[in-house]
Each structure stands twice: as C-alpha cells, then as structure tokens.
Protein backbone atom coordinates (compact mmCIF):
# COMPACT_ATOMS: atom_id res chain seq x y z
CA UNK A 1 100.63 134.48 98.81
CA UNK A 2 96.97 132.81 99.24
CA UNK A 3 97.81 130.99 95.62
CA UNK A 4 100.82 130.42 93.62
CA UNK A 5 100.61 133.05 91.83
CA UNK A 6 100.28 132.74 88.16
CA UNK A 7 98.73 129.32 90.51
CA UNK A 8 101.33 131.08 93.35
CA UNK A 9 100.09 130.56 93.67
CA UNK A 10 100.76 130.11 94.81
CA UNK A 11 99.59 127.90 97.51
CA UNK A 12 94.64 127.03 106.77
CA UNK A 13 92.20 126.33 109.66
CA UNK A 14 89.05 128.50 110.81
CA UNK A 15 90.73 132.06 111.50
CA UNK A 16 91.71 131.96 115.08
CA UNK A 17 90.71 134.67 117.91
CA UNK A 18 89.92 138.12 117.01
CA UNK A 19 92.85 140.56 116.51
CA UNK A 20 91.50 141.78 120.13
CA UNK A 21 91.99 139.05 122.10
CA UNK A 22 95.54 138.78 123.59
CA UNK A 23 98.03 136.31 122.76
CA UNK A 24 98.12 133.18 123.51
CA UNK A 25 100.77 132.04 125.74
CA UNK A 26 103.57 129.90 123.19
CA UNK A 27 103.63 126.48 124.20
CA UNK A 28 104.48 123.57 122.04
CA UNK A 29 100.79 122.56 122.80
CA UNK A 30 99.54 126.11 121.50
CA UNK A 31 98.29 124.94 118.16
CA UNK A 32 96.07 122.77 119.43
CA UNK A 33 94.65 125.15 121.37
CA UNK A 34 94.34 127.67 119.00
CA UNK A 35 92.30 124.85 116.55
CA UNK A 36 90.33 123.71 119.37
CA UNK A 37 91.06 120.12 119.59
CA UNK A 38 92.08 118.11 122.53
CA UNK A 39 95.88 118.31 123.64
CA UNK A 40 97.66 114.86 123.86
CA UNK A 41 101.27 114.23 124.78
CA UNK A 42 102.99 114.21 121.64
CA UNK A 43 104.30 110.80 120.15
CA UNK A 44 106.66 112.24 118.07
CA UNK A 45 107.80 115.14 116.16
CA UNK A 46 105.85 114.82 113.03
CA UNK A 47 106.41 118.65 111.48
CA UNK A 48 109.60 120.73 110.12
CA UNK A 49 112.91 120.56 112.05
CA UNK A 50 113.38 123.17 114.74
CA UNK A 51 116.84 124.55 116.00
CA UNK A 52 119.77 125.13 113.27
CA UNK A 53 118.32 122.00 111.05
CA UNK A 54 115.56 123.89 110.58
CA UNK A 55 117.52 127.38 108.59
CA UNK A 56 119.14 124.07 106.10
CA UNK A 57 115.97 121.79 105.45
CA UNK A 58 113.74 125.20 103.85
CA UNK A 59 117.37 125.50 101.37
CA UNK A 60 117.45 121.96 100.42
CA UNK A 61 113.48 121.76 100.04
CA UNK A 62 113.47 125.29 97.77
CA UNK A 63 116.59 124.07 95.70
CA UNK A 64 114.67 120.35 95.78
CA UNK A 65 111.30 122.30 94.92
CA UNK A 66 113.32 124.14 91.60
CA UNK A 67 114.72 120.80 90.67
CA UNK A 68 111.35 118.82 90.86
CA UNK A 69 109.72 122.20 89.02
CA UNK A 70 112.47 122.27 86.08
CA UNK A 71 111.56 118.32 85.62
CA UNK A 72 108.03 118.90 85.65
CA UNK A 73 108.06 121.88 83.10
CA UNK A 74 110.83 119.68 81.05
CA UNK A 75 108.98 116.70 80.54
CA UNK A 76 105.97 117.83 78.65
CA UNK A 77 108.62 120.12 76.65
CA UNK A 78 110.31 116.75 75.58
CA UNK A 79 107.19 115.31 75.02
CA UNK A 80 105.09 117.56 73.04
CA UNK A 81 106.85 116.61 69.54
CA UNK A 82 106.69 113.43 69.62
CA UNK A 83 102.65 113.39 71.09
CA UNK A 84 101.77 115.85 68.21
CA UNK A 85 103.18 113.79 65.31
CA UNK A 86 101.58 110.38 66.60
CA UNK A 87 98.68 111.74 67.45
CA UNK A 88 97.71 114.03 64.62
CA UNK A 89 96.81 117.94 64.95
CA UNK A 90 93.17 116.63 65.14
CA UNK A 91 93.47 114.19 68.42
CA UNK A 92 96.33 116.58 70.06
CA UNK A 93 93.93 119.27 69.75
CA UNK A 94 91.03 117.35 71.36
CA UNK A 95 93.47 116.81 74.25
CA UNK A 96 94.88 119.88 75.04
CA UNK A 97 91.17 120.87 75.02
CA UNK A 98 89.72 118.13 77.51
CA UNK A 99 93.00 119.20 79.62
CA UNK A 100 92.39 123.20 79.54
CA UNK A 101 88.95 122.11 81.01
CA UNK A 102 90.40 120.04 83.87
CA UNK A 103 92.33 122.55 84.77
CA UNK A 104 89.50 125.06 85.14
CA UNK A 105 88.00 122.58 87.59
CA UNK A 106 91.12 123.86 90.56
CA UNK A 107 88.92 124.67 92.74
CA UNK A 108 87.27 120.92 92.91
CA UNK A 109 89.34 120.39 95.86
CA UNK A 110 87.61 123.22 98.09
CA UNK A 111 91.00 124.45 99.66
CA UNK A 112 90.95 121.73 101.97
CA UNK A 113 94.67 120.99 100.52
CA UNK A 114 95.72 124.89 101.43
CA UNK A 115 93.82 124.12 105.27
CA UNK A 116 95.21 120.93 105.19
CA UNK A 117 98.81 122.47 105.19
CA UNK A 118 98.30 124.94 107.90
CA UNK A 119 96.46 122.59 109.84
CA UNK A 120 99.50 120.48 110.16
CA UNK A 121 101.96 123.08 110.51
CA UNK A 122 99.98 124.72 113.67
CA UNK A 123 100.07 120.87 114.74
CA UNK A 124 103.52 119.97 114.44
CA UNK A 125 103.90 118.44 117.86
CA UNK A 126 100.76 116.65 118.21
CA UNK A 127 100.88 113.40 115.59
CA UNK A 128 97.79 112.03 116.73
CA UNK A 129 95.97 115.32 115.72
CA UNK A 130 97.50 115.35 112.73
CA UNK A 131 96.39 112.11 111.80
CA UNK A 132 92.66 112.70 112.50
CA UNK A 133 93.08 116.43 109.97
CA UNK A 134 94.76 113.98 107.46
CA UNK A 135 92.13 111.37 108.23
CA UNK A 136 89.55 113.87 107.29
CA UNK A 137 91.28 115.57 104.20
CA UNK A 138 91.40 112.20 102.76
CA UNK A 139 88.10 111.22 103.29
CA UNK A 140 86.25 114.38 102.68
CA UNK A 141 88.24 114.13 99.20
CA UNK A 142 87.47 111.01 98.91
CA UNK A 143 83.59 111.83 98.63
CA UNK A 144 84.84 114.36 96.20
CA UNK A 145 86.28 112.48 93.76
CA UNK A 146 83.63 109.79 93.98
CA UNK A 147 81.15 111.79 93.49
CA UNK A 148 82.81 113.78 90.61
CA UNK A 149 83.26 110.51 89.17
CA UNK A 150 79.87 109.44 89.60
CA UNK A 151 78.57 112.54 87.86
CA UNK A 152 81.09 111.67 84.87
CA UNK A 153 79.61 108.84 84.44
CA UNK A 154 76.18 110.33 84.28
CA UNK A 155 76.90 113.17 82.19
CA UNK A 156 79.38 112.01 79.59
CA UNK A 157 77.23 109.77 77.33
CA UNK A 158 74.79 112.51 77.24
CA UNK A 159 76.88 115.56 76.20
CA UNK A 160 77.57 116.00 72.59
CA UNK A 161 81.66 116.52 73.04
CA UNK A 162 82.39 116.01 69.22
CA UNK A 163 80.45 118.52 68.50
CA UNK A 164 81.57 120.92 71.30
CA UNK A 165 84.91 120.37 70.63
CA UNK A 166 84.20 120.69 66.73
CA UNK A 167 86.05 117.01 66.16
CA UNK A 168 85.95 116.40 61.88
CA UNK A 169 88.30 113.23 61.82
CA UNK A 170 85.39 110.58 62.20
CA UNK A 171 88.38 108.02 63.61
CA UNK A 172 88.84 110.88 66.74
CA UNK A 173 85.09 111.33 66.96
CA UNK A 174 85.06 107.44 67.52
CA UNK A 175 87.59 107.72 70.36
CA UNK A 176 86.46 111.55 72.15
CA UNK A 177 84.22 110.33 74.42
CA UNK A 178 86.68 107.56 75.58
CA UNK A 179 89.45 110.42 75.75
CA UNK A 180 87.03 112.58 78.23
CA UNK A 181 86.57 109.38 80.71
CA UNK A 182 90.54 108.93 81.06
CA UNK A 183 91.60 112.55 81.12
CA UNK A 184 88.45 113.59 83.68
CA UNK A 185 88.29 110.53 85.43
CA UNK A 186 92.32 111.07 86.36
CA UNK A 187 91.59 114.08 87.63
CA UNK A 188 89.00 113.01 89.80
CA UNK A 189 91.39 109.97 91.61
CA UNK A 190 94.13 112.36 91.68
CA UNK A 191 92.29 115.08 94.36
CA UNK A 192 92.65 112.73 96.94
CA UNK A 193 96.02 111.19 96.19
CA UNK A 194 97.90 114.88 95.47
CA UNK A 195 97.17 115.01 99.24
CA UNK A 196 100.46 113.57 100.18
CA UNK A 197 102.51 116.56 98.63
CA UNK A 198 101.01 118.75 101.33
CA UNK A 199 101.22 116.00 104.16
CA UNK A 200 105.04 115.67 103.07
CA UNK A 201 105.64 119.61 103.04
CA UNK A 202 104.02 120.08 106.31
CA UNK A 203 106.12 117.83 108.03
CA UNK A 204 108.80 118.91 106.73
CA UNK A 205 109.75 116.34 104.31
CA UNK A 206 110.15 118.54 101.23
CA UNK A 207 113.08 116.45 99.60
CA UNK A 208 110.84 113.40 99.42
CA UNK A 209 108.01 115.13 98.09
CA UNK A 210 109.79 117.12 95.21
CA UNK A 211 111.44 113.45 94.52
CA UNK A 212 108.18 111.60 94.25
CA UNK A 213 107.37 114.59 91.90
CA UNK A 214 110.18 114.60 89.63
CA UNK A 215 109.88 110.69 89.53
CA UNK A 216 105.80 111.47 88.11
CA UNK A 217 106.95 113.35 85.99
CA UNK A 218 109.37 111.30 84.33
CA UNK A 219 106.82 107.98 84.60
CA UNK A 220 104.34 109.97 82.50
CA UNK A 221 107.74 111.17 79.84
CA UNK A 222 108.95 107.20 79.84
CA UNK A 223 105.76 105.94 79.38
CA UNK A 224 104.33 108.20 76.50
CA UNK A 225 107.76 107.27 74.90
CA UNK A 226 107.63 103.84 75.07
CA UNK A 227 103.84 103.83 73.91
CA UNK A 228 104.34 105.36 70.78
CA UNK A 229 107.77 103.81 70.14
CA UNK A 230 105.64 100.17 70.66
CA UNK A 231 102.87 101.81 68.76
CA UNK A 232 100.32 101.11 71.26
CA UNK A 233 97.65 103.43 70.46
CA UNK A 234 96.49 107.02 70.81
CA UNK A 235 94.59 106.49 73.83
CA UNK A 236 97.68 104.49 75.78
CA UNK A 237 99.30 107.28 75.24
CA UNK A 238 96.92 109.56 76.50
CA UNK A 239 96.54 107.55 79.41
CA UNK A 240 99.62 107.11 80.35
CA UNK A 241 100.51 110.49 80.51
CA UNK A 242 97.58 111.41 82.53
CA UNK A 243 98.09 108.48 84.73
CA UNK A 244 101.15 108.62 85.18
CA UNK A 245 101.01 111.53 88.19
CA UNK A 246 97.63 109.98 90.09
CA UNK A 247 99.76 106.55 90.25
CA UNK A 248 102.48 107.92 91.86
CA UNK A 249 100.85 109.50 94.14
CA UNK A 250 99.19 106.60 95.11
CA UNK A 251 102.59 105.28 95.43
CA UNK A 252 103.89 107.67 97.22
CA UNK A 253 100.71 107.51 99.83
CA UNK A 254 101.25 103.82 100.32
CA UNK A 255 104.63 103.74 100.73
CA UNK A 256 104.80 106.70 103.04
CA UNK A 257 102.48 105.84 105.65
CA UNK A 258 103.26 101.99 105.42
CA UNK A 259 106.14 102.94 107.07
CA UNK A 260 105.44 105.83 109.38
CA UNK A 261 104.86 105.96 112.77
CA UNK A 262 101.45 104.19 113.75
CA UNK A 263 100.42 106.78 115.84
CA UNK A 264 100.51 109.30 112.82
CA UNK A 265 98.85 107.36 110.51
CA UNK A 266 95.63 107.75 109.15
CA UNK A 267 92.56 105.59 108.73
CA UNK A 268 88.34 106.03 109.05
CA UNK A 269 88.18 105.79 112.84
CA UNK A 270 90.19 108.91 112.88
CA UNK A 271 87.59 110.67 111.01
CA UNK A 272 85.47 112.92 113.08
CA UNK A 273 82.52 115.16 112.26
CA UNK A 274 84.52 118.33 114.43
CA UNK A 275 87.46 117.78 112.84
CA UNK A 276 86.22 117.77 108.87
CA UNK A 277 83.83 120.87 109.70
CA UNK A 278 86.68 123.09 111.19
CA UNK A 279 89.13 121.81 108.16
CA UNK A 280 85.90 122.12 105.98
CA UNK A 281 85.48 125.90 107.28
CA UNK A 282 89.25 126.94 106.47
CA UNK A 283 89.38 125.73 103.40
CA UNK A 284 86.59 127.33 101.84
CA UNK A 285 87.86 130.39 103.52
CA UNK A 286 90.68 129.62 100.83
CA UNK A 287 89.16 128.63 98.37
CA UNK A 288 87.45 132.21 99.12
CA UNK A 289 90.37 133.92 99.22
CA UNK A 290 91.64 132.81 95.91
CA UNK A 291 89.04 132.76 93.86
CA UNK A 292 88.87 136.78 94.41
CA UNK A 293 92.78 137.08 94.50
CA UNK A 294 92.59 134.89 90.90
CA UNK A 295 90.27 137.53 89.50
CA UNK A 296 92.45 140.67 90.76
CA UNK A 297 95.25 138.80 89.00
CA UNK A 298 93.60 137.43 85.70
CA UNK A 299 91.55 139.89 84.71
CA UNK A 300 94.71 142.47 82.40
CA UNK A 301 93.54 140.36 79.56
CA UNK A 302 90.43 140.72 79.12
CA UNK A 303 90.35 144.64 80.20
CA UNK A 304 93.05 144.55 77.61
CA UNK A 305 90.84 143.05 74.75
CA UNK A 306 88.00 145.53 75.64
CA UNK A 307 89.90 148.58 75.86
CA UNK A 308 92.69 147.94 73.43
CA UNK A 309 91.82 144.87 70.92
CA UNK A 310 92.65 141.34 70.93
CA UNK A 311 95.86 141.37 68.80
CA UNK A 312 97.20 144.11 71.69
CA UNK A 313 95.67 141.22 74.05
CA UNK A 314 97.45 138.83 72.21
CA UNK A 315 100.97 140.36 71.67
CA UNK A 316 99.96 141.25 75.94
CA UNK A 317 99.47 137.34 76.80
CA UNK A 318 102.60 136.28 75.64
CA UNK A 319 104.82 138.64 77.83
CA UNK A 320 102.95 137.75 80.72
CA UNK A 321 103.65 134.10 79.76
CA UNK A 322 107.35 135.35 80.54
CA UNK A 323 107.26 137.14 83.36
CA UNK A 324 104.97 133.76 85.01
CA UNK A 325 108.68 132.30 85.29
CA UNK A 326 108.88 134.71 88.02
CA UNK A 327 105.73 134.08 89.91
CA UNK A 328 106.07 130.46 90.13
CA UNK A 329 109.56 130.89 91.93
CA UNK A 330 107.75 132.76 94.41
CA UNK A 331 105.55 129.89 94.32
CA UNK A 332 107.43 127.24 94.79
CA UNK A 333 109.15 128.92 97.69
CA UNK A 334 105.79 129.73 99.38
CA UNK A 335 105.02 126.15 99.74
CA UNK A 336 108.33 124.91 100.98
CA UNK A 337 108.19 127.90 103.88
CA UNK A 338 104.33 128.27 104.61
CA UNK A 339 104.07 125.46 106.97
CA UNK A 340 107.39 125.84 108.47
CA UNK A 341 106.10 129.02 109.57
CA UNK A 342 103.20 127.63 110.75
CA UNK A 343 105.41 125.12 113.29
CA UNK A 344 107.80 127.78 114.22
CA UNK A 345 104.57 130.35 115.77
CA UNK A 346 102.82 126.90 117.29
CA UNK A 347 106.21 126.94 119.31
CA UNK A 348 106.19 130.51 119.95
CA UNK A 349 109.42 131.02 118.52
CA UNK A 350 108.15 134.39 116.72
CA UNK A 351 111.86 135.52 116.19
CA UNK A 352 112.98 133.26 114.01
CA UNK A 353 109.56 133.51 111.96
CA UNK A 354 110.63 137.58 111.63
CA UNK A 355 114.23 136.81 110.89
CA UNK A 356 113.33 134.46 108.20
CA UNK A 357 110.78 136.32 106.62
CA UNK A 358 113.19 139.48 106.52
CA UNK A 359 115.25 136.81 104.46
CA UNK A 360 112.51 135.92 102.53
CA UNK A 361 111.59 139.53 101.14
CA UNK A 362 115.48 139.80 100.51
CA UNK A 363 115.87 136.86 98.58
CA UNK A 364 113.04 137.32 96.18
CA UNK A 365 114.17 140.94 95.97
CA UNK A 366 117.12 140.11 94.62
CA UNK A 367 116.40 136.60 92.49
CA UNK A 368 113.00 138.43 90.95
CA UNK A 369 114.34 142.10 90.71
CA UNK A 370 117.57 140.74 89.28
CA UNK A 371 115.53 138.23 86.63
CA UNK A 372 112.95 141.43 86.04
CA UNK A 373 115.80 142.85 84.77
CA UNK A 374 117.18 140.80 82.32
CA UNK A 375 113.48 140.79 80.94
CA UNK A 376 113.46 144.13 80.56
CA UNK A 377 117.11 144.31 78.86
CA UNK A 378 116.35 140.93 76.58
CA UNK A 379 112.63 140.25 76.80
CA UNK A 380 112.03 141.38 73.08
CA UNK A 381 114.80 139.15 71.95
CA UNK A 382 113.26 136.44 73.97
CA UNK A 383 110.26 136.44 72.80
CA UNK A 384 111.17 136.78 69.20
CA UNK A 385 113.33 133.32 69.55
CA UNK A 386 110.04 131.92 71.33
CA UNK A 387 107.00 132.82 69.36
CA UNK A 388 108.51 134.54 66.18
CA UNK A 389 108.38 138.39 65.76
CA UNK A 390 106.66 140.96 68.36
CA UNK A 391 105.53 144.07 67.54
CA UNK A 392 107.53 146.37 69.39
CA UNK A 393 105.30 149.50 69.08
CA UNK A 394 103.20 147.73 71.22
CA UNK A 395 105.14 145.78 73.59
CA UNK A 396 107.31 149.02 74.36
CA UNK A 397 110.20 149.40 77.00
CA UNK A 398 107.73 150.95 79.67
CA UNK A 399 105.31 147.86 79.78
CA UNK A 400 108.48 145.38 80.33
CA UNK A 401 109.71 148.18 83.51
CA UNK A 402 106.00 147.75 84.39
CA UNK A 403 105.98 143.86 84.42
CA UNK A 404 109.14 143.93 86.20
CA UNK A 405 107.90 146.04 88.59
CA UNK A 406 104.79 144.79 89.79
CA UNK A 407 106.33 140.91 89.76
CA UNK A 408 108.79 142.63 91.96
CA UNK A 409 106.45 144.22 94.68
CA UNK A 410 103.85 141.35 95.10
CA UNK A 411 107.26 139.26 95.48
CA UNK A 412 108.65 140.96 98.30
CA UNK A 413 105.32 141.61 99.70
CA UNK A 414 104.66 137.31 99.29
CA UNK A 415 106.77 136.48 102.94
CA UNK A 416 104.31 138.80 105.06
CA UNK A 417 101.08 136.98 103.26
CA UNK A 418 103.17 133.36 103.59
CA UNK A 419 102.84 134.61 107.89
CA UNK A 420 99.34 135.05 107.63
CA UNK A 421 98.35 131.86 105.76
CA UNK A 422 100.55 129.71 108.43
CA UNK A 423 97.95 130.37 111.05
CA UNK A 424 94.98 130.86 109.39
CA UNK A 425 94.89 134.49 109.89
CA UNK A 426 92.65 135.41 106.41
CA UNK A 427 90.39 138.49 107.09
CA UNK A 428 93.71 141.46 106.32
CA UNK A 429 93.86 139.71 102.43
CA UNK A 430 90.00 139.62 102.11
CA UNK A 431 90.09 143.30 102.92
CA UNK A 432 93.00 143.95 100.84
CA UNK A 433 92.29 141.83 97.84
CA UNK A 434 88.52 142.82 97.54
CA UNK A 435 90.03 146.60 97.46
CA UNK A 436 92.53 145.85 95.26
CA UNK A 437 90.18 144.01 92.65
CA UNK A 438 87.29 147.16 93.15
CA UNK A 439 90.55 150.34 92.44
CA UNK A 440 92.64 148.09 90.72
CA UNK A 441 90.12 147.66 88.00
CA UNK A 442 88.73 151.30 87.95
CA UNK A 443 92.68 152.35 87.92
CA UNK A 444 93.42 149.73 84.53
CA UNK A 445 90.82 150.81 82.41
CA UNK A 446 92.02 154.61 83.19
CA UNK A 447 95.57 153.54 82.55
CA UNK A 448 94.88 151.40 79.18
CA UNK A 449 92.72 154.32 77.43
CA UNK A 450 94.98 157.43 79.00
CA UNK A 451 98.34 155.61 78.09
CA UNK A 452 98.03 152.80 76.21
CA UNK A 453 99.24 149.19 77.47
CA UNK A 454 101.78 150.68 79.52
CA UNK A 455 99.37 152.08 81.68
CA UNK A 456 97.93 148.57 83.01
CA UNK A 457 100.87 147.36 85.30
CA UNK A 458 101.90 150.81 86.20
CA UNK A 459 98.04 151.07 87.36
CA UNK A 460 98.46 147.47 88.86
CA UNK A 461 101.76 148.92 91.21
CA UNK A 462 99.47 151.76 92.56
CA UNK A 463 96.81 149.89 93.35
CA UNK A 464 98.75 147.26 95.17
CA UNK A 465 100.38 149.93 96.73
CA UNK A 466 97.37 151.64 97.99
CA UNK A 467 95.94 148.36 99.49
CA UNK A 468 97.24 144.81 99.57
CA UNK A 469 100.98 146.10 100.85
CA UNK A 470 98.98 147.57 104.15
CA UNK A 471 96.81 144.77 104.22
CA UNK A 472 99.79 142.61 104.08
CA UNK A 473 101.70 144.51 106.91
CA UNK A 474 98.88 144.92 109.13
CA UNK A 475 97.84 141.00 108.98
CA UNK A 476 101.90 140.48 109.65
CA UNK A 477 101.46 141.95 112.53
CA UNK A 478 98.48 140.61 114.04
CA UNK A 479 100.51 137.27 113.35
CA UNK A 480 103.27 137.71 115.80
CA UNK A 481 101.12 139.57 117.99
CA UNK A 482 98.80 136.34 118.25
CA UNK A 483 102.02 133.83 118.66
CA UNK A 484 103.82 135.95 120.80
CA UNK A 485 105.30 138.87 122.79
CA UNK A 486 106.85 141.65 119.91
C-alpha cells in the first residue's frame, strides 16, 4: 500500500505517461526515460540484485525487516519501567505527550522519502542519476529541518506548554520547555538523516539497513539504562533516547557513502532545480495519497464514539491495537519489495514482477489469514492478559471475524498497490481511495446504528470491495502494460 498501514503503511516520481500512450520499449535505460532525465552509461549497478539473487535478497531483507521490527518494538517495551519510575508519572506523562505530537508532524517530510524510493528503484542502473535524486532528497530535507528548527526556536519561548500540557510538579514545569527543544528538535535533524533507510532499501541493501536499525534501537535501550543507573538526570535520559535513532543515522549516512562508489555519491553540485521539482512533484503526490488513504483508515473511531459512545470506542481501540500486528507485517514487507519492483519493470522484466506479486498475495494470505485466525479463536483471552477485562457483549465474535477479515483483504490486495507505487503510477488509488473514504463512511455509520459495532468492518469489507480492489487491479494492469508486452 501507499502507507504502512496502521503507518503501512505502510510506505514515487511524477506519474509517468497516460494509461493511453503505449509502452515503452524495456531497456535497462527505460527509467530514465520514463523520469525524464538524461541517460548515462551506467557506472555500476547501484539497485536490487537481478537474476536468481534477486528471489533470496527480498527473503533475507523481510526476515531482516521482522528482526530489526521485533527489536524496535522490544526496546521501548524493556524500557518503559524503568523510564516511568525515574522519571515520575508527572515528567513521563509530559513526554509521551511532546512525543504523540511529533508524531502527528509525519507528514513534515512531504513524501519525498516515498518518491525518493521509487525514484531509485526506476533508476537502478543509472548511479549517477541516482546520486543527483539523493542529492536533492537530502538537500530539500535539509531546508526542512532547518527551517522547522528555526521556527522552534521562534515559537517555543512564546507558547505556554506547562499550561497546555497541564504540568503541576513546579520541578517538571522548570524543565518542559527544555524537554520540547530535545524531543522536537530530534525530530527535526532526524528528516534528513532517516533518508538513508530508503537509499539502503532501494538499492537493495535491506540487511544493512534493518542492522543499522536494530543497532538504534538498542543505542537508545543502552543508553537510557546506563543514564538512570549513573543517575544522570531526567533530561539525559530523555535525550538519549530520542537521540539515540537521529545519531545513528547520521552514522549510518557517513559511513555508507564514505565508502561507496564515487560516482554514486552525493554532494550540492549534484543538486539541480529539475531534479528536486520532479522529486518535489511525486512526493506530494504521496503525501496526497496518504493523507486521504490515512483518513479512510482512521476514521472507525471516531464514527464509533459518535454513533456508539466512547467506552464502545474505547473497548473498539484496543482490538484494533491487536489486529495493527497484522498491518505492520504487511508493512514491513511493502518496503523491502516496493523498490525491487520498481528495478525489475525499469528492466522490463514484467514476468518476474507478476510471478512475485502472485507470491506476494499468497504469502500474506496465508501469514495474515492464518494470524486473523488465532485472533478470532484467542483475541478475548489476549486482550484480557493485556489490558485487564473486556466486555464481551461488546467486543462480540462477529467484530473479531470482521477485523480478521478486512486485515485479510487489504493484505492480499497490498502486492497489486506495492506495483503501482514502484513506478509512480498514483491516479487508480486516488480514484479508489477518495471512493472508498465518500461509501465507506456513508456504509459505517449505516452499519454501527443498524447492527451495532459489528457492522463497521463488515461495512469496511464492502466498501473496499466495491472500490479500492478494482482500483487496485485496474492500476496493476496499467503497470505491466506501461513496462511491457502482457
């Protein structure tokens, strides 16, 4: 999908030619053309393997990917006890707060980082061009967080933040403002600096990515650990776990291109005006495209609230917290095959793109449908040994089915979007997300007041039915068609 979902989330260029216009011919120099930028003898191969290497490297990076996921979602889990009792309810608060905030702010990156990665994949061949798009990314970025950080500056001595975040403790009062700088100003260095996870993915370099991941993750566990085992103070520890990711990234950056080929690396006489317009133009054609697909697929609570009442929304939120597991392995395997899609149709090899999205739709048939049900069998006990009890007259057996269903469906329907995103090709999911959000809504409300909560994902299936699953298969289509002969 567009977005990893849940974030897929999970998750390209200006859209190419009009579905009219016939194919191009597939050339390893066929990206280029596609993007319109110049055509240059390629250096050397700076995308995903091609041939049988190729089949093995999207395995390893989607069991890598898992691995470098589990770590991530383990670390703050090991960390969360010990932050709470140093910190106090009071300052833990304040930073969970300051961090729910940040991570409104998603979109601060203007989808260049979803362009970036089909940029590179449709480039695979062509290093040099790939340089000048990563040139670009980083520098427009760059302005981006400078800018952001600029305005932080400005802005934060002015608002009142202990009173917006209702702080009592006059020793956190003392420290809120500093806590805003460090958690805001982190996110501003790292928009930039997260751009080396796409780079990495896009050339196919998925094991080092999900490493340098894993390894950020466990900085920012080691450090918060140490901090408040030396007794260091609230806001080391606060830094360091929000510093921790930015500064390996940075790490990662410098290390990575210190040693790669000079002809693929980066640097601000690579950055021209064409180049950051076109990568400019696609990625606010994503950012676009999921900020509608985010609404379609965040607004059950609320409709839940209105129609039903917020302890329904409540008891609602929680089991979608546990079917997420679901939609961020579909993410996670979205980014580790998106851009090797994206090199496989630059070389015309549309066969192999068909074959492994057949694969694709099977796999997460089985992995989510198989998971979905195990939800639906032990999801009440689950969610009884998380959260303490649920009330099963509301969370009844038909909602889980329901959940499981529609997790399943925009699963298996997640390979034929992945296609789509590899080249750019948007307009199909603008079409069949804006219809989905427009009868999807219209169809909930129905659902919710003629059959209670079970009638919201069973209203969520039809609608998805009736318009992002053609949208999906007609785009698909138009894919190979553009790539190649059927």
């Amino acid at each position: 999908m567009t977005r990893a979902v849940g974030r897929p989330a999970a998750e390209a260029v200006a859209a190419g030619p009009p579905a009219s216009a016939p194919p191009p011919a597939p050339a390893p120099t066929s990206a280029a053309a596609r993007t319109g930028t110049a055509v240059v003898t390629p250096v050397a191969t700076s995308g995903p393997p091609s041939g049988p290497g190729r089949d093995r490297a999207v395995t390893v990076g989607i069991a890598t990917a898992m691995v470098a996921k589990g770590i991530g979602l383990a670390a703050p889990l090991v960390i969360t006890p010990a932050c709470f009792r140093y910190l106090g309810d009071q300052r833990y608060g304040l930073w969970m707060a300051i961090t729910a905030l940040t991570g409104m702010a998603w979109f601060a990156d203007l989808g260049l980082g979803n362009g970036l990665l089909t940029r590179l994949g449709q480039l695979a061949d062509d290093p040099r061009q790939q340089a000048r798009e990563i040139s670009g990314a980083f520098a427009t970025l760059g302005v981006v967080a400078v800018l952001l950080l600029a305005a932080l500056a400005v802005v934060t001595p002015v608002v009142p933040w202990v009173d917006l975040f209702a702080v009592r403790d006059p020793a956190v009062a003392a420290q809120t403002t500093t806590m805003v700088l460090i958690c805001f100003g982190a996110f501003a260095v790292n928009i930039p600096l997260s751009v080396i996870q796409r780079i990495q993915y896009a050339r196919g370099q998925m094991v080092q990515s999900n490493a340098w991941q894993s390894a950020g993750a466990l900085a920012a566990l080691a450090v918060v650990l140490v901090a408040i085992a030396a007794d260091w103070g609230p806001l080391v520890v606060v830094g360091g776990a929000v510093l921790a990711v930015p500064v390996t990234n940075l790490l990662n950056t410098v290390t990575y291109f210190w040693s790669a080929d000079p002809a693929g690396r980066p640097g601000p006489r690579l950055v021209h005006r064409a180049t950051v317009v076109g990568l400019l133009r696609l990625g606010l054609q994503f950012f676009a495209l999921t900020t509608m697909s985010s609404i379609a697929l965040n607004v059950d609570n609320p409709l839940v609230a209105n129609v039903l009442g917020l302890t329904v929304a409540a008891h609602y939120a929680v089991v979608g917290k546990l079917f997420g597991v679901l939609w961020i392995f579909v993410g996670l395997v979205g980014m580790t095959v998106w851009p090797v899609n994206g090199a496989a149709l630059a070389r015309g090899e549309v066969a192999w793109v068909r074959r492994n999205t057949r694969r694709m739709m099977v796999l997460y048939g089985v992995i989510v449908g198989a998971v979905g049900l195990l939800l639906v069998g032990y999801g009440h006990r689950l969610i009884e040994l998380w959260v303490g009890q649920v009330d099963r007259s509301t969370i009844r057996l038909p909602v889980l089915v329901g959940l499981a269903g529609w997790s399943l469906l925009v699963a298996v329907t997640s390979p034929l979007i992945l296609v789509q995103n590899s080249i750019g090709l948007l307009r199909p999911q603008f079409v069949g997300w804006a219809s989905f959000l427009v009868l999807a809504t219209g169809l909930k409300v129905w659902g919710l007041r003629q059959f209670g909560l079970a009638g919201l994902p069973a209203a969520a299936c039809a609608g998805y039915l009736l318009t992002m699953v053609p949208a999906a298969l007609v785009g698909y289509r138009r894919a190979l068609a553009r790539c190649g002969p059927s």
